[in-house]
PDB file of N, CA and C in Angstrom:
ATOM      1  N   UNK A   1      68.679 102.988   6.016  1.00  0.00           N
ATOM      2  CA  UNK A   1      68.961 104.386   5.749  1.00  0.00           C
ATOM      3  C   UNK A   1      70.409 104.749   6.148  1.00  0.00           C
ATOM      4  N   UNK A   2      70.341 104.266   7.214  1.00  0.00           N
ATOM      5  CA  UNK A   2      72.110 104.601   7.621  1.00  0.00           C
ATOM      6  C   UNK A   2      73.325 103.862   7.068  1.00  0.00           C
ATOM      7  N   UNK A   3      72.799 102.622   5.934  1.00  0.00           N
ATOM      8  CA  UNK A   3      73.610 102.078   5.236  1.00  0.00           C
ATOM      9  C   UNK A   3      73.527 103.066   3.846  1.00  0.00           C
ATOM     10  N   UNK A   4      73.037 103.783   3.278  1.00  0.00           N
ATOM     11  CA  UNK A   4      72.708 104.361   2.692  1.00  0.00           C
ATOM     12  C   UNK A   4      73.751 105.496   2.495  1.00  0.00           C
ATOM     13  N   UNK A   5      73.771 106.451   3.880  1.00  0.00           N
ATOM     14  CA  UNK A   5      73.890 107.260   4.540  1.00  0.00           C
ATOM     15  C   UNK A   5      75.604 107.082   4.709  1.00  0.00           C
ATOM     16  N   UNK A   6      75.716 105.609   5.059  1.00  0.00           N
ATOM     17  CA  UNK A   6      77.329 105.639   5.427  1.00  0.00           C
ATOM     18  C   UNK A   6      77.994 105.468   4.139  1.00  0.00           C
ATOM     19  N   UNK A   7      77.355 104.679   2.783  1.00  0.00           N
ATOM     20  CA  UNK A   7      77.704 104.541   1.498  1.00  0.00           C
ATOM     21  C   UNK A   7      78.107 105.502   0.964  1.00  0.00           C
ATOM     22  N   UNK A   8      77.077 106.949   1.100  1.00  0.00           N
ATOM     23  CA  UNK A   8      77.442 108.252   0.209  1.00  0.00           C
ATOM     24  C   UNK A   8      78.631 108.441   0.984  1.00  0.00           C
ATOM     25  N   UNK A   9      78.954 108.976   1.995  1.00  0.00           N
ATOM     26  CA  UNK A   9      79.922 109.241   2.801  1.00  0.00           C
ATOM     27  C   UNK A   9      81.493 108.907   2.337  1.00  0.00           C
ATOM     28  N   UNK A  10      81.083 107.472   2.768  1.00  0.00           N
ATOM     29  CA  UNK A  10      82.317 106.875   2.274  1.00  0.00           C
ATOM     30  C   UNK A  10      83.101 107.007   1.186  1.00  0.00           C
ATOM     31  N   UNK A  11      82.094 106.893  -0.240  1.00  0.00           N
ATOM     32  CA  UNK A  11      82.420 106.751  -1.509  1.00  0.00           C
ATOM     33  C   UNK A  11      83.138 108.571  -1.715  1.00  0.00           C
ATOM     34  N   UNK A  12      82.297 109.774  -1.646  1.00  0.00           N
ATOM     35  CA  UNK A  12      82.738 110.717  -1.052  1.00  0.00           C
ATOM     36  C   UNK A  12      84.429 111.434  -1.048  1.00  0.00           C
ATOM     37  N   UNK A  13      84.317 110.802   0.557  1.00  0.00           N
ATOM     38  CA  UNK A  13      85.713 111.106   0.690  1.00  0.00           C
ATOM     39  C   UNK A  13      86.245 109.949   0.540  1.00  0.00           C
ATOM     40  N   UNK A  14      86.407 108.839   0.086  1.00  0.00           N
ATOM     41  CA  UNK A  14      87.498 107.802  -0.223  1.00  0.00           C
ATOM     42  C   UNK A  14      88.090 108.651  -1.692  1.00  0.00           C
ATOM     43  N   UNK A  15      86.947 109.283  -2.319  1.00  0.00           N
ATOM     44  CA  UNK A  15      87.345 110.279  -3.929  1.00  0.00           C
ATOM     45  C   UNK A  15      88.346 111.354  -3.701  1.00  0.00           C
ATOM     46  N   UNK A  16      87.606 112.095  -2.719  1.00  0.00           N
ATOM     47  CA  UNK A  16      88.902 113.303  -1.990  1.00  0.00           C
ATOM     48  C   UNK A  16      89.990 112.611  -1.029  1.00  0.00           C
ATOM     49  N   UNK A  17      90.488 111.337  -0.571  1.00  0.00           N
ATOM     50  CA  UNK A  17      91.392 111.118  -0.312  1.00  0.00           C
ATOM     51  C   UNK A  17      92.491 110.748  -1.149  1.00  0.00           C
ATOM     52  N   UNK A  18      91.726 109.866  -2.433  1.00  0.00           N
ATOM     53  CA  UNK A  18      92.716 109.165  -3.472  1.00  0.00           C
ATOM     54  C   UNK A  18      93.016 110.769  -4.406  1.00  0.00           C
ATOM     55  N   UNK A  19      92.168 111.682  -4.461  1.00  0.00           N
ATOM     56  CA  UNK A  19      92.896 112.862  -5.303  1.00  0.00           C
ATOM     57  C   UNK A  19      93.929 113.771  -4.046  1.00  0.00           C
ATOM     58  N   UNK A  20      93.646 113.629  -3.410  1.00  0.00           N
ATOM     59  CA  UNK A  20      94.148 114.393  -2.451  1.00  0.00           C
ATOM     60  C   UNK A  20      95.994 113.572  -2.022  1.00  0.00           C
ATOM     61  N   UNK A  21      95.985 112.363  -1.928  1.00  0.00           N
ATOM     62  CA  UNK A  21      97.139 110.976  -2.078  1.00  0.00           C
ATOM     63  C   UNK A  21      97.519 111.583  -3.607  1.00  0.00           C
ATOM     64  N   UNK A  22      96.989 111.317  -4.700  1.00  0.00           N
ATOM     65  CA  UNK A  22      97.710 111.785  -5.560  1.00  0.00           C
ATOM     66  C   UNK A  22      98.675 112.773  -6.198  1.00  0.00           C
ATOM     67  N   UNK A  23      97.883 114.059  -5.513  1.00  0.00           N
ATOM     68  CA  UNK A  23      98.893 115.185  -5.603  1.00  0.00           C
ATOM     69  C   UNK A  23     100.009 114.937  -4.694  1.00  0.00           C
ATOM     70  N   UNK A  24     100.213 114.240  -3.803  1.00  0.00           N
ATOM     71  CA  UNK A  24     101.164 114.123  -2.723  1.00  0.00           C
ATOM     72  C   UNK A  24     102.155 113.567  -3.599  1.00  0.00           C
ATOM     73  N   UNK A  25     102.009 112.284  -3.972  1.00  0.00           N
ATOM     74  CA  UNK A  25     102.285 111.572  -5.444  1.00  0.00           C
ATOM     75  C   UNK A  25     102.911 112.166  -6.250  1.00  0.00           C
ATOM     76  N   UNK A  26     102.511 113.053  -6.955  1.00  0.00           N
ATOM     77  CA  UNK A  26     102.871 113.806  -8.607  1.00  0.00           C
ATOM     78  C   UNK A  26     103.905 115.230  -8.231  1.00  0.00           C
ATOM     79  N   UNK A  27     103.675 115.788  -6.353  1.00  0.00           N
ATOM     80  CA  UNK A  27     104.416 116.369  -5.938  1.00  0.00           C
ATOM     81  C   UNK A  27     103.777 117.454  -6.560  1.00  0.00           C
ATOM     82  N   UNK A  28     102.362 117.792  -6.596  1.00  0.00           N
ATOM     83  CA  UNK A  28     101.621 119.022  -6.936  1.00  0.00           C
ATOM     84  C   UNK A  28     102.025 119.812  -6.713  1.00  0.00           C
ATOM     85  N   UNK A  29     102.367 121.247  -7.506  1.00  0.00           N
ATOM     86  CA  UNK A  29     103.203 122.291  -7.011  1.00  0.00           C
ATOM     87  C   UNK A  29     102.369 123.338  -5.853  1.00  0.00           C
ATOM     88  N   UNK A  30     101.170 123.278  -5.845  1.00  0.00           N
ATOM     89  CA  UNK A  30     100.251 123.702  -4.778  1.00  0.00           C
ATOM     90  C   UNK A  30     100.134 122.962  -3.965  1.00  0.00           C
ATOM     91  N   UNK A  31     100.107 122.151  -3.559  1.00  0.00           N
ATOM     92  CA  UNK A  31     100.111 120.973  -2.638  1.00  0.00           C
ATOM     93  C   UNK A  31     102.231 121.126  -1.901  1.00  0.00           C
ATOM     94  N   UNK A  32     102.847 121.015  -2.448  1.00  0.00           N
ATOM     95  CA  UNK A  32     103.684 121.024  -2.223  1.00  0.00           C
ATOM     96  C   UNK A  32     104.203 122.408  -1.516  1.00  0.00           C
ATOM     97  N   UNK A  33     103.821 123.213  -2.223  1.00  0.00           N
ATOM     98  CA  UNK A  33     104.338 124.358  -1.130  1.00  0.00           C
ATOM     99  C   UNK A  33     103.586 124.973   0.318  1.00  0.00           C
ATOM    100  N   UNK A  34     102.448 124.330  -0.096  1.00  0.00           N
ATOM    101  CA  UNK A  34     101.807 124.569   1.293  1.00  0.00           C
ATOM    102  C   UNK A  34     102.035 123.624   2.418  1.00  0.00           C
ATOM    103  N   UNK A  35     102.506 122.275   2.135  1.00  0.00           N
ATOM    104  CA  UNK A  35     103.368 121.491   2.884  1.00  0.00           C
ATOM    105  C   UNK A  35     104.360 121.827   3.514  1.00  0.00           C
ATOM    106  N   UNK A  36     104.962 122.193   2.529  1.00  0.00           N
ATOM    107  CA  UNK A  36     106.425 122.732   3.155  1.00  0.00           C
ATOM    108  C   UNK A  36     106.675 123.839   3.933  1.00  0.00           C
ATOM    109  N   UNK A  37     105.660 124.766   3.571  1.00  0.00           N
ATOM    110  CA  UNK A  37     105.669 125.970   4.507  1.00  0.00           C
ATOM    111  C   UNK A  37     105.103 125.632   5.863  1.00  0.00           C
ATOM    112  N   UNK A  38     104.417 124.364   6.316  1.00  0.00           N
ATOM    113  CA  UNK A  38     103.626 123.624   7.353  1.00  0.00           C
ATOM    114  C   UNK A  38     105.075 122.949   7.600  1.00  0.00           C
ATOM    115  N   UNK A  39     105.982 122.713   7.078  1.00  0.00           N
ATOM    116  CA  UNK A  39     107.421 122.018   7.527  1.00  0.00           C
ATOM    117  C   UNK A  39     107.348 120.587   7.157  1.00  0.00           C
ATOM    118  N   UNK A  40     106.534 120.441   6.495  1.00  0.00           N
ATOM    119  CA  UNK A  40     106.456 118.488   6.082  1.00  0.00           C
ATOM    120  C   UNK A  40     107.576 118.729   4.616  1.00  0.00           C
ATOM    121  N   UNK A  41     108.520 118.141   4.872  1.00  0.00           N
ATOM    122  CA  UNK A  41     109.729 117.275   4.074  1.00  0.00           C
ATOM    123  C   UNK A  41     108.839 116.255   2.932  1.00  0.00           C
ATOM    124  N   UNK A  42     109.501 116.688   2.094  1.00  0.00           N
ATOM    125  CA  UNK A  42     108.989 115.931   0.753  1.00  0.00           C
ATOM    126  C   UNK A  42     109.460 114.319   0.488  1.00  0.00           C
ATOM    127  N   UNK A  43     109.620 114.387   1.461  1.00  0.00           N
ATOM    128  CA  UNK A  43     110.523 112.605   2.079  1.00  0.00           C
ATOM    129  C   UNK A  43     108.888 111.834   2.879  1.00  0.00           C
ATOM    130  N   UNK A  44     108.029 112.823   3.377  1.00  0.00           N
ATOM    131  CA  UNK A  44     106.959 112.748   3.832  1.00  0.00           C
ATOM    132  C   UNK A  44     105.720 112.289   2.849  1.00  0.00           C
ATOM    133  N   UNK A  45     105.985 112.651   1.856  1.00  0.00           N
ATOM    134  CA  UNK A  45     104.942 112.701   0.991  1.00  0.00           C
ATOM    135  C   UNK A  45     104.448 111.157   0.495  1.00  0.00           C
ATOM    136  N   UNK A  46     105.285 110.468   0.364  1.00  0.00           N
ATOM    137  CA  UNK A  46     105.015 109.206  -0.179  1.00  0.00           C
ATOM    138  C   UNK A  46     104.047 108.232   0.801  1.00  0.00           C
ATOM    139  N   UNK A  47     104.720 108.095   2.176  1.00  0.00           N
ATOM    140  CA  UNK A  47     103.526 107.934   3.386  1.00  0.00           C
ATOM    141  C   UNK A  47     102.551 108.493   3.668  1.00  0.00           C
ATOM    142  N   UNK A  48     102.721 109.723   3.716  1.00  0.00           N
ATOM    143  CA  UNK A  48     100.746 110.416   3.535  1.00  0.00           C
ATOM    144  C   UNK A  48     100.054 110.055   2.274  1.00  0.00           C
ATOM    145  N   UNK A  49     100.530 109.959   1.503  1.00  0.00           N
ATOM    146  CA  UNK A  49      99.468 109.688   0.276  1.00  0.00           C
ATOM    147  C   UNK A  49      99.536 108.253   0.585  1.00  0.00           C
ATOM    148  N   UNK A  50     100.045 107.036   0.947  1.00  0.00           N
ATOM    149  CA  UNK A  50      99.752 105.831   1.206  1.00  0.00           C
ATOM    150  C   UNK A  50      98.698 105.554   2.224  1.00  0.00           C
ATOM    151  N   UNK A  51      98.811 106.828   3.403  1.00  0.00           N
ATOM    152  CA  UNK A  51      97.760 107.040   4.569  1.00  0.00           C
ATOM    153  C   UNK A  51      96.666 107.214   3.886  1.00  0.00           C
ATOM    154  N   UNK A  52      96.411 107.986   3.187  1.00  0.00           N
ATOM    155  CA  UNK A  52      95.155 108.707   2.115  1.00  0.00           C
ATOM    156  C   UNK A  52      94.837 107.375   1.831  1.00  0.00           C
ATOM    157  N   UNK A  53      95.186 106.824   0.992  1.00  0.00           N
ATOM    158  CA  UNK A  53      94.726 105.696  -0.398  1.00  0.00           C
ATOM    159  C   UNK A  53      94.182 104.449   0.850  1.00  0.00           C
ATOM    160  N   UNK A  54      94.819 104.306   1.731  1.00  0.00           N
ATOM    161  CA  UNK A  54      94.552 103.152   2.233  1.00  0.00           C
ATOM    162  C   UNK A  54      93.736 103.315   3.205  1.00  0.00           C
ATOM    163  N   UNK A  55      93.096 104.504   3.706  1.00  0.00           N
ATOM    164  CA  UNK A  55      91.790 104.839   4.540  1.00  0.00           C
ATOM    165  C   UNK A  55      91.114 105.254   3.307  1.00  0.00           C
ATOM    166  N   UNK A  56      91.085 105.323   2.175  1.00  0.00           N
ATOM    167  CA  UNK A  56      90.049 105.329   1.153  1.00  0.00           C
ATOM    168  C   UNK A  56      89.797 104.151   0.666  1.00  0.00           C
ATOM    169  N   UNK A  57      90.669 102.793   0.739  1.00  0.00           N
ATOM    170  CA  UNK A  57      90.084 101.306   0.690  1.00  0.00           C
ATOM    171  C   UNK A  57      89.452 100.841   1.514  1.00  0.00           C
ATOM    172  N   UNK A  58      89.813 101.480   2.581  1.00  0.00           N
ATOM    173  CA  UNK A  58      89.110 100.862   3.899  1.00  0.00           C
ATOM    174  C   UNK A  58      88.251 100.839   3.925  1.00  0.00           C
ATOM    175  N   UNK A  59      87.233 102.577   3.824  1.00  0.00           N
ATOM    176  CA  UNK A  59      86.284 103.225   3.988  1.00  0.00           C
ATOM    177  C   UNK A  59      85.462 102.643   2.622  1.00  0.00           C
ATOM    178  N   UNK A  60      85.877 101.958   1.495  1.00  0.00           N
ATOM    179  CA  UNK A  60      85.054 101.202   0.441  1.00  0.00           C
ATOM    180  C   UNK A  60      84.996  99.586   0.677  1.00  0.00           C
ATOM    181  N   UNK A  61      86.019  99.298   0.924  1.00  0.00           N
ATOM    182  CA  UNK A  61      86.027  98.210   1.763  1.00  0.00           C
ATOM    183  C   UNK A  61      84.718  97.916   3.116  1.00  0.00           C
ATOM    184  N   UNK A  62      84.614  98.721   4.051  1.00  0.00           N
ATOM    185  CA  UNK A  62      83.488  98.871   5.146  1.00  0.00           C
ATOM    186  C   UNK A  62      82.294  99.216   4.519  1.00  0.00           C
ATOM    187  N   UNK A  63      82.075  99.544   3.334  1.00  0.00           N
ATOM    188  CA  UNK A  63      80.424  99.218   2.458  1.00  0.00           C
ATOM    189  C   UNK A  63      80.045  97.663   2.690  1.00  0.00           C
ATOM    190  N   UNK A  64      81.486  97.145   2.934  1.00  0.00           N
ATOM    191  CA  UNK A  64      80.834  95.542   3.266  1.00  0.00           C
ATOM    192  C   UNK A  64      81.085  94.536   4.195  1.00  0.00           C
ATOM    193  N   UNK A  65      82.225  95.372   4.776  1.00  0.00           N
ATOM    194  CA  UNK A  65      82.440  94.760   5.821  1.00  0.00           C
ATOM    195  C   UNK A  65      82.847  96.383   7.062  1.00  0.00           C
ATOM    196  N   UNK A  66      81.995  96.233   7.591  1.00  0.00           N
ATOM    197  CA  UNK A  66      81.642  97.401   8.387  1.00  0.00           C
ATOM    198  C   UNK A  66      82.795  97.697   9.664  1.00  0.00           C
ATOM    199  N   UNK A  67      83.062  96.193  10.187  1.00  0.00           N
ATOM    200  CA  UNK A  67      84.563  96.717  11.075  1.00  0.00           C
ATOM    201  C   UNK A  67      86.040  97.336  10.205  1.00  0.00           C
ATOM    202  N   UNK A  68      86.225  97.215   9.707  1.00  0.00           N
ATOM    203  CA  UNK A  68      87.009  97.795   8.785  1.00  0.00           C
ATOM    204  C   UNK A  68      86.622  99.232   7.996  1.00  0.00           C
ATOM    205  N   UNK A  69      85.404  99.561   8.033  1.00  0.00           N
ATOM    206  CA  UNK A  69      84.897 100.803   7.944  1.00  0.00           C
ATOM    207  C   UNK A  69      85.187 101.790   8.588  1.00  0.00           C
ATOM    208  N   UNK A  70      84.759 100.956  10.094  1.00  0.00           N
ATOM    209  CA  UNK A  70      84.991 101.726  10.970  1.00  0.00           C
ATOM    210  C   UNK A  70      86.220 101.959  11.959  1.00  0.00           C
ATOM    211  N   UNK A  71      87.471 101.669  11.502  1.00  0.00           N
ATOM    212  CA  UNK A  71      88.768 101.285  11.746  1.00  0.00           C
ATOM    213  C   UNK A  71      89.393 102.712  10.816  1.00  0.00           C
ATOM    214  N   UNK A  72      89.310 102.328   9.421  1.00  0.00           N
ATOM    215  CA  UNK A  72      89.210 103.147   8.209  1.00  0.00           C
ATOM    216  C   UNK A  72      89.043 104.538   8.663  1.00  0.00           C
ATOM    217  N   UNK A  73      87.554 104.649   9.298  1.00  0.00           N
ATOM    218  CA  UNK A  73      87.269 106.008   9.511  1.00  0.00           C
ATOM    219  C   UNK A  73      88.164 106.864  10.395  1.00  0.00           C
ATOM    220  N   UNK A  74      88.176 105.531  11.685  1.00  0.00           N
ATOM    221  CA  UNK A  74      89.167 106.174  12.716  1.00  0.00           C
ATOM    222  C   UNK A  74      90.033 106.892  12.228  1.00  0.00           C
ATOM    223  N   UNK A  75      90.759 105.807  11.053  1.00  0.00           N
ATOM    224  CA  UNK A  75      92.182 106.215  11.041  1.00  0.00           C
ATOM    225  C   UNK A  75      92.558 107.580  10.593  1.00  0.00           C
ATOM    226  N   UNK A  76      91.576 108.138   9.128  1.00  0.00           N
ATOM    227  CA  UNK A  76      91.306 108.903   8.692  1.00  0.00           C
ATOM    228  C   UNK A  76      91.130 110.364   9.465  1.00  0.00           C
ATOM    229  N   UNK A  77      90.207 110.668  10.357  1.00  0.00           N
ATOM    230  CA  UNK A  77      89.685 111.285  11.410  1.00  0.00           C
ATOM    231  C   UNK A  77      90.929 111.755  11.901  1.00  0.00           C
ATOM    232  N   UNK A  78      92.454 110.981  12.529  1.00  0.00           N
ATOM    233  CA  UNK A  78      92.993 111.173  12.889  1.00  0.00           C
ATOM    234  C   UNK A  78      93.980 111.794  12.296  1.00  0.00           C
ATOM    235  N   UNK A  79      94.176 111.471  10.648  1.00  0.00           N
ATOM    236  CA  UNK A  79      95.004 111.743  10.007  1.00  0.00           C
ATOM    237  C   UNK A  79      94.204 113.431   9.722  1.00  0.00           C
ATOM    238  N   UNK A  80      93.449 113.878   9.345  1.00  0.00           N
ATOM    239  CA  UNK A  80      93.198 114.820   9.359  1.00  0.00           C
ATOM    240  C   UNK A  80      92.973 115.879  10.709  1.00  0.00           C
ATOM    241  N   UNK A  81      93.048 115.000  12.548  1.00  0.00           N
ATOM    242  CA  UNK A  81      93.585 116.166  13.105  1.00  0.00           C
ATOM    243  C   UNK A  81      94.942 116.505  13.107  1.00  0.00           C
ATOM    244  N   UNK A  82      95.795 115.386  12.327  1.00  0.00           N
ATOM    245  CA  UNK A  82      97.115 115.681  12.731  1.00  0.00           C
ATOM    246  C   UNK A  82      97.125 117.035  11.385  1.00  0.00           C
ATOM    247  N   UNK A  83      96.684 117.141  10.518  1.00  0.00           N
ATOM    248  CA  UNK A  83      96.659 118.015   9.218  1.00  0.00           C
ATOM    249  C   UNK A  83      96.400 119.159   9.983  1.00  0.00           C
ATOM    250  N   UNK A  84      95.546 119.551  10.978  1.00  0.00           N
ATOM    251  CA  UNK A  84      94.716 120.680  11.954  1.00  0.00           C
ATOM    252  C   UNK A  84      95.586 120.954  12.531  1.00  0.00           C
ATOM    253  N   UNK A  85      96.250 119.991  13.348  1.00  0.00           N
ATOM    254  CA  UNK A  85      97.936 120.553  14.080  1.00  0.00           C
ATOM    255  C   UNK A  85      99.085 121.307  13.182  1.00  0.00           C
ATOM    256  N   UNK A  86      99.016 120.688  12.155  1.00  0.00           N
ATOM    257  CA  UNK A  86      99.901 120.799  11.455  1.00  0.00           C
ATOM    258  C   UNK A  86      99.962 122.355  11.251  1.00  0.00           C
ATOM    259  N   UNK A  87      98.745 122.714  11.151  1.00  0.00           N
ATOM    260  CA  UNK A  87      98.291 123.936  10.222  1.00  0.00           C
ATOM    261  C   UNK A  87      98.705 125.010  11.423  1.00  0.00           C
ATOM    262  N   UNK A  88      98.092 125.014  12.494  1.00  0.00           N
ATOM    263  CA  UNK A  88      97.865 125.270  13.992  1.00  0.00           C
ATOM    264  C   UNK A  88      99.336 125.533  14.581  1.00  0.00           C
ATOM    265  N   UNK A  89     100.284 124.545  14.380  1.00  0.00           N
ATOM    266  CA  UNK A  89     100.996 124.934  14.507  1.00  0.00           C
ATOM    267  C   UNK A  89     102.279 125.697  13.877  1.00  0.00           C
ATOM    268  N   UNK A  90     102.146 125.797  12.665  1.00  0.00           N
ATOM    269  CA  UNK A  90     102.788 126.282  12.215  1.00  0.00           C
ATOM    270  C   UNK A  90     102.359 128.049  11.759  1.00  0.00           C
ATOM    271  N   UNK A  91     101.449 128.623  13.147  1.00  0.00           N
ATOM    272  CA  UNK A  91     100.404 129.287  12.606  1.00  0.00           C
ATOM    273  C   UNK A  91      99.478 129.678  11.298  1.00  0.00           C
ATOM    274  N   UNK A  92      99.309 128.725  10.772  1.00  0.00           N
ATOM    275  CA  UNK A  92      98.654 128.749   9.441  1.00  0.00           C
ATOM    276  C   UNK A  92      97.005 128.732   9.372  1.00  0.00           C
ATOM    277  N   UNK A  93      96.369 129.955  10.237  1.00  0.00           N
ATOM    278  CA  UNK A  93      95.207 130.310  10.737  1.00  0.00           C
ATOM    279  C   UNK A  93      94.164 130.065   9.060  1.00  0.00           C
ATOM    280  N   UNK A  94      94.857 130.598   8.223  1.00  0.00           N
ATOM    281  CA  UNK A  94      93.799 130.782   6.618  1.00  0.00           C
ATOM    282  C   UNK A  94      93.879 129.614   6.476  1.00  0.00           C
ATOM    283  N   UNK A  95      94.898 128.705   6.723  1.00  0.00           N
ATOM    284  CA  UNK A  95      95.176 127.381   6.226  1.00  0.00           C
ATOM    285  C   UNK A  95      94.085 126.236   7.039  1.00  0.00           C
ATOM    286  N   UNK A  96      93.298 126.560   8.018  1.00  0.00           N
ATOM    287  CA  UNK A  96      93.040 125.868   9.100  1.00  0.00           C
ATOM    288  C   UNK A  96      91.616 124.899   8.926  1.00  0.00           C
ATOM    289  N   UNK A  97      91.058 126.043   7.980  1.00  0.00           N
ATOM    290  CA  UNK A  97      89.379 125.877   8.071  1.00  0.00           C
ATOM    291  C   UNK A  97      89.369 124.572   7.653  1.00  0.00           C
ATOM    292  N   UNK A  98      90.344 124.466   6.065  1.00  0.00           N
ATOM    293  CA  UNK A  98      90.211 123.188   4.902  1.00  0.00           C
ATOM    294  C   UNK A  98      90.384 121.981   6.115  1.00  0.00           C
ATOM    295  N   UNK A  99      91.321 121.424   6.889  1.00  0.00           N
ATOM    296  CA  UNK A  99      91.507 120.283   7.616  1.00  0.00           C
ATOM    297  C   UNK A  99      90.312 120.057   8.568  1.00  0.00           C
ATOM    298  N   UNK A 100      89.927 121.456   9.238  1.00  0.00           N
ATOM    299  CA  UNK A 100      88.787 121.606  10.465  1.00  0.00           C
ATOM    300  C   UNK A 100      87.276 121.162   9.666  1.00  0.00           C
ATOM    301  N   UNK A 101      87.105 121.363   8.547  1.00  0.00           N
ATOM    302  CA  UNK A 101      86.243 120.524   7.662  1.00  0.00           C
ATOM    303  C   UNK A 101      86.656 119.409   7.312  1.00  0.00           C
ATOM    304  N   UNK A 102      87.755 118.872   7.398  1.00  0.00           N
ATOM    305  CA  UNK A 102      87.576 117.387   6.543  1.00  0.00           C
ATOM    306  C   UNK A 102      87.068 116.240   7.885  1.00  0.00           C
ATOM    307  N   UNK A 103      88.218 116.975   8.909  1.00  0.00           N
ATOM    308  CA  UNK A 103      87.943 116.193  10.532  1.00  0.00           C
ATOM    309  C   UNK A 103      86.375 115.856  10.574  1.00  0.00           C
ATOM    310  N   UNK A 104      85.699 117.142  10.352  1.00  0.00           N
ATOM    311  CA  UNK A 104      83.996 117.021  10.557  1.00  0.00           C
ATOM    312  C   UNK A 104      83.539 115.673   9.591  1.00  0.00           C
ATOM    313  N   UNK A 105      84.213 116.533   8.369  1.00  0.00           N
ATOM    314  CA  UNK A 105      83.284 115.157   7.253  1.00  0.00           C
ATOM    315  C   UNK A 105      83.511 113.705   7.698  1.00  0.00           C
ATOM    316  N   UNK A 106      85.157 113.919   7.658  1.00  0.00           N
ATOM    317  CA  UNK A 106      85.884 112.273   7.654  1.00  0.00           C
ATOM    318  C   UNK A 106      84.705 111.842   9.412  1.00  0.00           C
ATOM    319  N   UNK A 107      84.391 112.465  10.247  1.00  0.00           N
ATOM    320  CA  UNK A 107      83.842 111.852  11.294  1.00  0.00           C
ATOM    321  C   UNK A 107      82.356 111.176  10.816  1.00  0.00           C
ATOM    322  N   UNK A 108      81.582 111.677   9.682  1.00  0.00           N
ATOM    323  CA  UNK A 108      80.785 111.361   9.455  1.00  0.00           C
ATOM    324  C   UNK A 108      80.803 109.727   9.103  1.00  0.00           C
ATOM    325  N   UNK A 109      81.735 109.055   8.489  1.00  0.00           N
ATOM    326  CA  UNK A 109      81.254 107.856   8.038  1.00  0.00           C
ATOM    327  C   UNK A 109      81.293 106.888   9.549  1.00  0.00           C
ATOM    328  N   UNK A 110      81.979 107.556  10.446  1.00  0.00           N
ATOM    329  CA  UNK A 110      82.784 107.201  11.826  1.00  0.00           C
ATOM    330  C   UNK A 110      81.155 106.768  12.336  1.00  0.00           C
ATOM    331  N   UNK A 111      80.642 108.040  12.696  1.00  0.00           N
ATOM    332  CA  UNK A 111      79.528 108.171  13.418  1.00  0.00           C
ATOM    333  C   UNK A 111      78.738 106.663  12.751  1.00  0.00           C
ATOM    334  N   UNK A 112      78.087 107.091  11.534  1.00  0.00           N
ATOM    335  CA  UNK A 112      77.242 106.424  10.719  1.00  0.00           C
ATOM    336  C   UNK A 112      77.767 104.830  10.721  1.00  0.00           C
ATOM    337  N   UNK A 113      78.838 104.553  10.467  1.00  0.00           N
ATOM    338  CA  UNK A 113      79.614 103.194  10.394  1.00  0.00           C
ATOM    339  C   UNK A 113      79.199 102.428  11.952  1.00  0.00           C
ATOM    340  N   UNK A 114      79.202 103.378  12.920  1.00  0.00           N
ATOM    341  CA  UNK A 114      78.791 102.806  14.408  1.00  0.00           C
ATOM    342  C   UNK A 114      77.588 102.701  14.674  1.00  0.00           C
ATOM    343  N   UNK A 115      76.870 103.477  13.820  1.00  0.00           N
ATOM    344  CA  UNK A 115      75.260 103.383  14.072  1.00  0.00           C
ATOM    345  C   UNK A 115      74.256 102.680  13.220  1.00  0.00           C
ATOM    346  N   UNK A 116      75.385 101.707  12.532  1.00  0.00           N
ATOM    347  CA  UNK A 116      74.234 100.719  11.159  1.00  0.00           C
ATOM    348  C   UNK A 116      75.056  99.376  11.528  1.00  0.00           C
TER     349      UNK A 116
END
């Protein structure tokens, strides 16, 4: 069940990371200005969306090999509190909720990945 459980998860957000990497990518004009008003330099963009894509291999990758899942997840987890800081600090209170949910989700495959 908890292989199950960590599968949906994964597959999931590995989808919202690689769309989420992409706009970083294509330099989405919504994506982009809410960056910038958070102070991230568009010099930035090419490494976060590489962060994205490659904790979304991971996290499909750990469907089969589970230490790497759970490495994946870490990494992820983290990359989205730094998104929470980001927001936080740049007082971007409306901006806050979207990252303070992904932290939750992205922890889910974390949890589940440790418990199967």
């Amino acid at each position: 069940m908890m292989f199950i459980a960590y599968t949906v998860f994964a597959i999931l957000l590995s989808l919202l990371l690689v769309i989420s990497g992409r706009s970083k990518l294509i330099k989405d004009p919504e994506v982009t200005a809410t960056m910038t008003r958070l102070g991230v330099g568009l010099r930035w963009f090419p490494a976060l969306a590489a962060l994205e894509i490659a904790g979304a291999l991971g996290l499909l990758v750990g469907i089969y090999f589970r230490p790497l899942g759970i490495a994946a997840a870490m990494g992820v987890v983290l990359y989205f509190v730094g998104a929470l800081g980001a927001h936080l600090r740049a007082g971007d209170i409306k901006g806050a909720p979207i990252p303070a949910v992904l932290v939750l989700l992205s922890a889910a495959p974390l949890v589940l990945g440790i418990a199967s």
